[in-house]
Protein backbone atom coordinates (compact mmCIF):
# COMPACT_ATOMS: atom_id res chain seq x y z
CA UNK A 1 225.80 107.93 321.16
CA UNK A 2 228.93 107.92 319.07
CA UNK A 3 227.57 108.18 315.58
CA UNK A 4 225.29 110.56 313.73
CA UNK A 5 223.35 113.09 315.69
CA UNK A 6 226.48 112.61 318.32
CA UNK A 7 230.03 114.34 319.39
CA UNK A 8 231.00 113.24 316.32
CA UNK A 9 230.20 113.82 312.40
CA UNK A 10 229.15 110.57 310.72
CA UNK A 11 228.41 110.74 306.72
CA UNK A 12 225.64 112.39 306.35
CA UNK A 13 222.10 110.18 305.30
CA UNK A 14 218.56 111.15 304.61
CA UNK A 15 215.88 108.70 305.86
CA UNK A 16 215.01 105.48 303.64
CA UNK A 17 212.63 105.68 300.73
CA UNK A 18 211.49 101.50 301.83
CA UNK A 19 210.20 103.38 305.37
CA UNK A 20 210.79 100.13 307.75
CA UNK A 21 208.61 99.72 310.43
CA UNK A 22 208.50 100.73 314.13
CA UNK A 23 211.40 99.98 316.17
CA UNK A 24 210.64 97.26 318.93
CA UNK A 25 212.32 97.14 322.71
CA UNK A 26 214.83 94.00 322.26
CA UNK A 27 215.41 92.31 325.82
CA UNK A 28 217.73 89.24 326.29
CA UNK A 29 217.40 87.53 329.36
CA UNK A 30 220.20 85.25 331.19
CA UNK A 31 219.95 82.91 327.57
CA UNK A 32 221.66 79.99 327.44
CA UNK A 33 222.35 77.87 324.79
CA UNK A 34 224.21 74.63 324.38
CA UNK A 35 225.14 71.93 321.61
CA UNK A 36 225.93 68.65 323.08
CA UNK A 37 226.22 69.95 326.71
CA UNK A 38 228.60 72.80 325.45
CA UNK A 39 227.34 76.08 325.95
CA UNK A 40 228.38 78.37 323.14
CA UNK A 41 226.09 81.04 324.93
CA UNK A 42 226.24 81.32 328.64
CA UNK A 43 223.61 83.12 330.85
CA UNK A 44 224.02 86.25 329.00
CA UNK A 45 221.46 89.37 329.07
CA UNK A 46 221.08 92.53 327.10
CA UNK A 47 218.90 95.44 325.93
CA UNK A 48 218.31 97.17 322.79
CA UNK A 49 216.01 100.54 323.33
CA UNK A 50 213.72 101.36 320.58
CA UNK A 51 215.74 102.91 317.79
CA UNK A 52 219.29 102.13 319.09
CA UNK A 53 221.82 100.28 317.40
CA UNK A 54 223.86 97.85 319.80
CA UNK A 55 226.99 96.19 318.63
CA UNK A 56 228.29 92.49 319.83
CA UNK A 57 231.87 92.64 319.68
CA UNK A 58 234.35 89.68 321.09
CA UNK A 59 237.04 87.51 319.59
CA UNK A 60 236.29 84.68 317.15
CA UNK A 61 234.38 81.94 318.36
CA UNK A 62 232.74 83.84 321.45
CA UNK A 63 229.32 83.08 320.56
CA UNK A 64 228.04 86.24 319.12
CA UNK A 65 226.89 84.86 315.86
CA UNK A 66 224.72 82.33 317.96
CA UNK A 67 223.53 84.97 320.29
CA UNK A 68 221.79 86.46 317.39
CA UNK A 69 220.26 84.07 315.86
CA UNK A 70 218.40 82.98 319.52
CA UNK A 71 217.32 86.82 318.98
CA UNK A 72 215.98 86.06 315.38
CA UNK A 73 214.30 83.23 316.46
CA UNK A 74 216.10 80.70 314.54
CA UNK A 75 217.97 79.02 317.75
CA UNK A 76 215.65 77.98 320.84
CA UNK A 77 217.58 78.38 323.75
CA UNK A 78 218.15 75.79 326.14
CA UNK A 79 217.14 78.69 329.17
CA UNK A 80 216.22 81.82 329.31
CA UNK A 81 214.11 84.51 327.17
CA UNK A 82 213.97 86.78 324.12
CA UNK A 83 211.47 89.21 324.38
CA UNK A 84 210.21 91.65 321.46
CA UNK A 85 208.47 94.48 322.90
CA UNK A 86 207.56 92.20 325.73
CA UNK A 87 206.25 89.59 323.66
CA UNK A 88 208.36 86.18 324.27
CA UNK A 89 209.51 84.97 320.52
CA UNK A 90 209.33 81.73 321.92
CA UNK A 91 205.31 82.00 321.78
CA UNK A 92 205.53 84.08 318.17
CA UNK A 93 204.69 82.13 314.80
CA UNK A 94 207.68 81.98 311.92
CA UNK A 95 205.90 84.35 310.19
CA UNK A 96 205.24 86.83 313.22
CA UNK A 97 208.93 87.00 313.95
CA UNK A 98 209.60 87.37 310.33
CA UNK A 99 207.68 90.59 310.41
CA UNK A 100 209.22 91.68 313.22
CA UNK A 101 212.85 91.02 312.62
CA UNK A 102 214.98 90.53 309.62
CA UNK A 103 218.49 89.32 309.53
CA UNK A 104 221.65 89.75 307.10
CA UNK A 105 223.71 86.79 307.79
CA UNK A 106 227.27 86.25 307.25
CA UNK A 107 227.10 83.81 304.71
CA UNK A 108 225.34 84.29 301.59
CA UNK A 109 224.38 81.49 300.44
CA UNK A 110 223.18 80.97 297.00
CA UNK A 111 220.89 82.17 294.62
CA UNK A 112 218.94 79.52 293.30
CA UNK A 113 218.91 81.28 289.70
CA UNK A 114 217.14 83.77 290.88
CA UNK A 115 218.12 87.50 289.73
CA UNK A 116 219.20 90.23 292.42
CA UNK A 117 215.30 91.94 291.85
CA UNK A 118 213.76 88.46 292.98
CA UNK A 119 216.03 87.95 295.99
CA UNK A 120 215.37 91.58 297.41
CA UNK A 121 211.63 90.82 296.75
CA UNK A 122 211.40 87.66 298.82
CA UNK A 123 211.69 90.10 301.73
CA UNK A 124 208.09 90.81 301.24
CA UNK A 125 207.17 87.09 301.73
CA UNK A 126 206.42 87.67 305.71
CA UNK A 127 203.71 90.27 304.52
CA UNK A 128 201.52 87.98 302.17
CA UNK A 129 199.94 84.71 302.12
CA UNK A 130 201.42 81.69 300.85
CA UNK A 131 199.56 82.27 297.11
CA UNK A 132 200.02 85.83 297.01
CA UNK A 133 202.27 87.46 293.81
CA UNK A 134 204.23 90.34 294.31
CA UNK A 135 201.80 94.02 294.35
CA UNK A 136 203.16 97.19 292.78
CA UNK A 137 203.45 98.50 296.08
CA UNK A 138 206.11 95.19 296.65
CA UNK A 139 207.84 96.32 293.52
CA UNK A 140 207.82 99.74 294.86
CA UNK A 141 209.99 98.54 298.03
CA UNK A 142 212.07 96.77 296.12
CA UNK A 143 212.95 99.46 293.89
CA UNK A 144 213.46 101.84 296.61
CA UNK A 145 215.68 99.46 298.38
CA UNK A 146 218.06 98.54 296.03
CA UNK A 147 218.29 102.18 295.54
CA UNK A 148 219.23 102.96 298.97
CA UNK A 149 222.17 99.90 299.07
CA UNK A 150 223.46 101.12 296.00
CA UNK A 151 222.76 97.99 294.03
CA UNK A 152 219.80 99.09 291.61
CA UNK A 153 222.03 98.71 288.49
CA UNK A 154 222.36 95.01 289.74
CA UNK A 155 218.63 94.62 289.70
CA UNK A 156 218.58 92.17 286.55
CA UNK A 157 221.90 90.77 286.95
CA UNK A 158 221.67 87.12 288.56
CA UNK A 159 222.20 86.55 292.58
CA UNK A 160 224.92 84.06 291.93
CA UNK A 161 227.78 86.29 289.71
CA UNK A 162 227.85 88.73 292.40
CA UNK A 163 231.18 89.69 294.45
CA UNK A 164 230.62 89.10 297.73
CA UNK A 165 229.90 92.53 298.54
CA UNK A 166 227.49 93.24 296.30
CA UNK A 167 225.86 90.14 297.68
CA UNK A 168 226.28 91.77 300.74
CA UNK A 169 224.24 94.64 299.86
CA UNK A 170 221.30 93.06 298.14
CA UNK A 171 220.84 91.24 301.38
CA UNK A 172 220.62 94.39 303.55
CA UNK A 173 218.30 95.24 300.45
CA UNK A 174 216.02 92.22 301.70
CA UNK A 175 216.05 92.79 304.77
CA UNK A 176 214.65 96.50 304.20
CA UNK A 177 212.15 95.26 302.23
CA UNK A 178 210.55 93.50 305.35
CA UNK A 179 210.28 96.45 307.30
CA UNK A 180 211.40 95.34 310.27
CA UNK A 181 211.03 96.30 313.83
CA UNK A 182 214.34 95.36 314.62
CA UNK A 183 217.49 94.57 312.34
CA UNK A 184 220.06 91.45 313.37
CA UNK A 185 223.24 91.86 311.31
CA UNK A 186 225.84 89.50 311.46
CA UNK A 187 229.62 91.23 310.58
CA UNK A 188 227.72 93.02 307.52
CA UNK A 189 230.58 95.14 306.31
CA UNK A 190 232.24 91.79 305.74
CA UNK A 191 233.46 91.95 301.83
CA UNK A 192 232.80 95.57 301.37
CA UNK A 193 235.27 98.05 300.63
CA UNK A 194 235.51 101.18 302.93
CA UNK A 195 232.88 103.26 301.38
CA UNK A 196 230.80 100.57 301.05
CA UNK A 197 231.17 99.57 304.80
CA UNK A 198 230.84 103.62 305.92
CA UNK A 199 227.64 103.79 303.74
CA UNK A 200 225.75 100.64 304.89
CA UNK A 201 226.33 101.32 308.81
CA UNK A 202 225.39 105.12 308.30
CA UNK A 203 222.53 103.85 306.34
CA UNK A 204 221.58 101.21 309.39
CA UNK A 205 221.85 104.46 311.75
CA UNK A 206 219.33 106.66 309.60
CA UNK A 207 216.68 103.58 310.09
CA UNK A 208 214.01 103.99 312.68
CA UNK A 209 214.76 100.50 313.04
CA UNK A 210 216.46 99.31 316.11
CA UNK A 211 219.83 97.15 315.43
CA UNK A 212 221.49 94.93 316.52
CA UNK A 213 225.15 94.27 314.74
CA UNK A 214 227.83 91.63 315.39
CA UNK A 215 230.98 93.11 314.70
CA UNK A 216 234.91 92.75 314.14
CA UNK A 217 236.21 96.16 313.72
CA UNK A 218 236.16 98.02 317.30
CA UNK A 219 236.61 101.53 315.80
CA UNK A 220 233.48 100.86 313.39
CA UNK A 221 231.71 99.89 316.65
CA UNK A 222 232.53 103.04 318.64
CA UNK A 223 231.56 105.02 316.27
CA UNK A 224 227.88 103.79 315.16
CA UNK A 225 226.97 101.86 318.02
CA UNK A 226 224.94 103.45 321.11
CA UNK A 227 226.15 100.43 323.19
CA UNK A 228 228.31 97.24 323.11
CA UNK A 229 228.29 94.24 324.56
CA UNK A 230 231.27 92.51 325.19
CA UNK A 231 231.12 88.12 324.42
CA UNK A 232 234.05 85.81 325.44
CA UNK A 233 233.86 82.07 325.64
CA UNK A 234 229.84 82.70 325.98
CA UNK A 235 229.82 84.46 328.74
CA UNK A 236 229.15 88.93 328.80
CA UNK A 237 231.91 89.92 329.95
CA UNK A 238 231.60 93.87 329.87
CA UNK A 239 228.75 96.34 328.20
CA UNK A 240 228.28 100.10 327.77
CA UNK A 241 228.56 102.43 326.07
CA UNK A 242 231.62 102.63 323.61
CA UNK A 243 233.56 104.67 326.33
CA UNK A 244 232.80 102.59 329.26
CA UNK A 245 233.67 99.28 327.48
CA UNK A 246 237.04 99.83 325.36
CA UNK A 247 239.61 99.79 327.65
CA UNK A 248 243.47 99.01 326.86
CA UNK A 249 242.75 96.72 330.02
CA UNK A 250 239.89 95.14 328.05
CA UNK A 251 241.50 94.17 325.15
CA UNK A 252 243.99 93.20 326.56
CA UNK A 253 242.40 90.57 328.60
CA UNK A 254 239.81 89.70 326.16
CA UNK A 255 241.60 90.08 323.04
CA UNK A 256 245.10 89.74 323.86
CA UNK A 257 246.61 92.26 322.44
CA UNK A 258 248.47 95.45 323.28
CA UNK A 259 246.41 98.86 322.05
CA UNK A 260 246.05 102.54 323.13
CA UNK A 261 242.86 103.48 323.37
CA UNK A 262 242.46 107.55 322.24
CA UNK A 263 239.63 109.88 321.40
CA UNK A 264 239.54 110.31 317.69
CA UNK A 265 239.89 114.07 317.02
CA UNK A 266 236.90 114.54 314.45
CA UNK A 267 234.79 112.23 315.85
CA UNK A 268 235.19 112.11 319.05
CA UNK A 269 234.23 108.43 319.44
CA UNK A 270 236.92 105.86 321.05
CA UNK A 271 239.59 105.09 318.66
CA UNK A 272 241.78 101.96 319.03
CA UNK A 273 245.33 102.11 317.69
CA UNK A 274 246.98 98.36 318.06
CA UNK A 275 250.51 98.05 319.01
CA UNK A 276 252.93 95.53 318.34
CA UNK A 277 252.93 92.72 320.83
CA UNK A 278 255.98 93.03 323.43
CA UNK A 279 257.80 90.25 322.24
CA UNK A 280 258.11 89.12 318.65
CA UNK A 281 256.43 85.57 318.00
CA UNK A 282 258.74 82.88 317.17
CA UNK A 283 258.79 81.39 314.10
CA UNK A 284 259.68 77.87 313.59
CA UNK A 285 260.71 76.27 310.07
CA UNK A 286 261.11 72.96 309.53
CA UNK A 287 265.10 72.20 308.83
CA UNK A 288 265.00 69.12 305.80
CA UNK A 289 266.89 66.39 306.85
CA UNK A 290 270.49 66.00 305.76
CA UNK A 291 271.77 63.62 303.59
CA UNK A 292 273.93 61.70 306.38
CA UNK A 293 270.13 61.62 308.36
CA UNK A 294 268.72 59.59 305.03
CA UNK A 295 267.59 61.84 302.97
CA UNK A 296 268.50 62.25 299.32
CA UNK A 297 267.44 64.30 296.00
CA UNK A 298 265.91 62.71 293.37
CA UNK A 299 269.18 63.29 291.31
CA UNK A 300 271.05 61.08 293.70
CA UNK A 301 268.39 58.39 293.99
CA UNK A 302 268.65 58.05 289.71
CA UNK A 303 272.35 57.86 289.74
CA UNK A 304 271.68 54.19 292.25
């Protein structure tokens, strides 16, 4: 384990006030899953122990992002299982896997009008029937939520006017609300700042929650992450921990790109310091035609 309670020293974070619920034992096995004949996710299989956080890492367009929704639920693969605490999703109700799991997506989508205290408290909608209005207890969790993601001054202010990373944090806000079992978040520290992205992965890593994160930045991913799991073209291509899986060979072949790959001396999680590729890329500008080739300025064309 590379982040708190590790080698290293992460920022320092006391337990959530919202108190999620019970981790759950995450197992993905051999899951395919295909659009048109195309698989975007190939045969791939992975673990997430109760309480650990597990990053997906890989390059653009590996699949990761639908390799977690078939873990929320949302996706059906084609073959192959998802199994919460044994319990195939595939045989769980919407509102069973809602308890159980609760996502932060990439995109934020919209608002609706609604104000930032109203979208954090539709996280409680797995918990109630359909009728049901929102309990002190619900406002309770919501309070305590926004408090944790630092947005409780936006409580009032409407969903929609938000940057994108205080969008960002609302929806983690949600998602605590539901206390989940299990936590799919898709690049979260998109739009944040660096505080921002330090505080909402060390706040992840103080849930009892377990977690599983799709993520860009490798260093981010060494250091909070238990494990990774390593996606290209679909297919799992490495996992480990973040010392058995970030090799210069690694990126090198999965990435493309040149990197050392050193032990950070505070943390001592993997650090990955990019170098510049061996040969300059070329750059190719378009040369406008001459006037002996036909071309000529508008200047020319009035004086005809």
């Amino acid at each position: 384990m590379n982040g708190p309670g590790s080698t290293g020293t992460a920022p320092a974070a006391a337990a959530p006030a919202t108190d999620p619920g019970a981790a759950l034992h995450l197992r993905v096995e051999d899951v395919t899953y295909a659009v048109a004949g195309r698989p975007l996710v190939d045969g791939v299989t992975l673990e997430a122990r109760p309480g650990e956080s597990v990053g997906i890492v890989g390059p653009n367009g590996s699949g990761k992002t639908t390799l977690l929704r078939c873990v929320q639920g949302v996706l059906r693969p084609v073959s192959g299982r998802v199994l919460h605490d044994g319990a195939d999703t595939a045989r769980l109700s919407v509102k069973e896997r809602a308890r159980r799991v609760a996502a932060v997506p990439q995109d934020s989508g919209g608002g609706f009008g609604l104000t930032v205290r109203q979208v954090v408290a539709m996280g409680r909608s797995p918990h109630k029937r359909f009728w049901e209005g929102d309990t002190a207890r619900d406002a309770a969790y919501v309070h305590e939520a926004l408090a944790d993601t630092g947005g409780a001054a936006l409580a009032d202010r409407p969903f929609d006017e938000l940057s994108g990373g205080e969008k960002q944090r609302v929806l983690l806000a949600r998602a605590l609300v539901q206390r989940p079992a299990l936590l799919a978040l898709d690049e979260p520290t998109n739009h944040l700042d660096v505080r921002h992205q330090l505080d909402l992965l060390t706040l992840v890593r103080a849930l009892p929650a377990t977690s599983l994160l799709v993520l860009h930045d490798l260093n981010l991913a060494a250091y909070f992450c238990d494990r990774l799991y390593v996606l290209a073209e679909g297919r799992l291509v490495a996992d480990g921990t973040p010392e058995e899986v970030l090799t210069e060979e690694l990126l090198a072949e999965v990435y493309g790109v040149r990197a050392e790959v050193r032990v950070h001396p505070a943390t001592g999680a993997p650090t990955v310091v990019y170098l510049p590729p061996a040969a300059p890329p070329t750059v190719r500008r378009a040369v406008p035609p001459t006037a002996a080739e036909g071309f000529t300025t508008g200047a020319t064309e009035g004086a005809r």
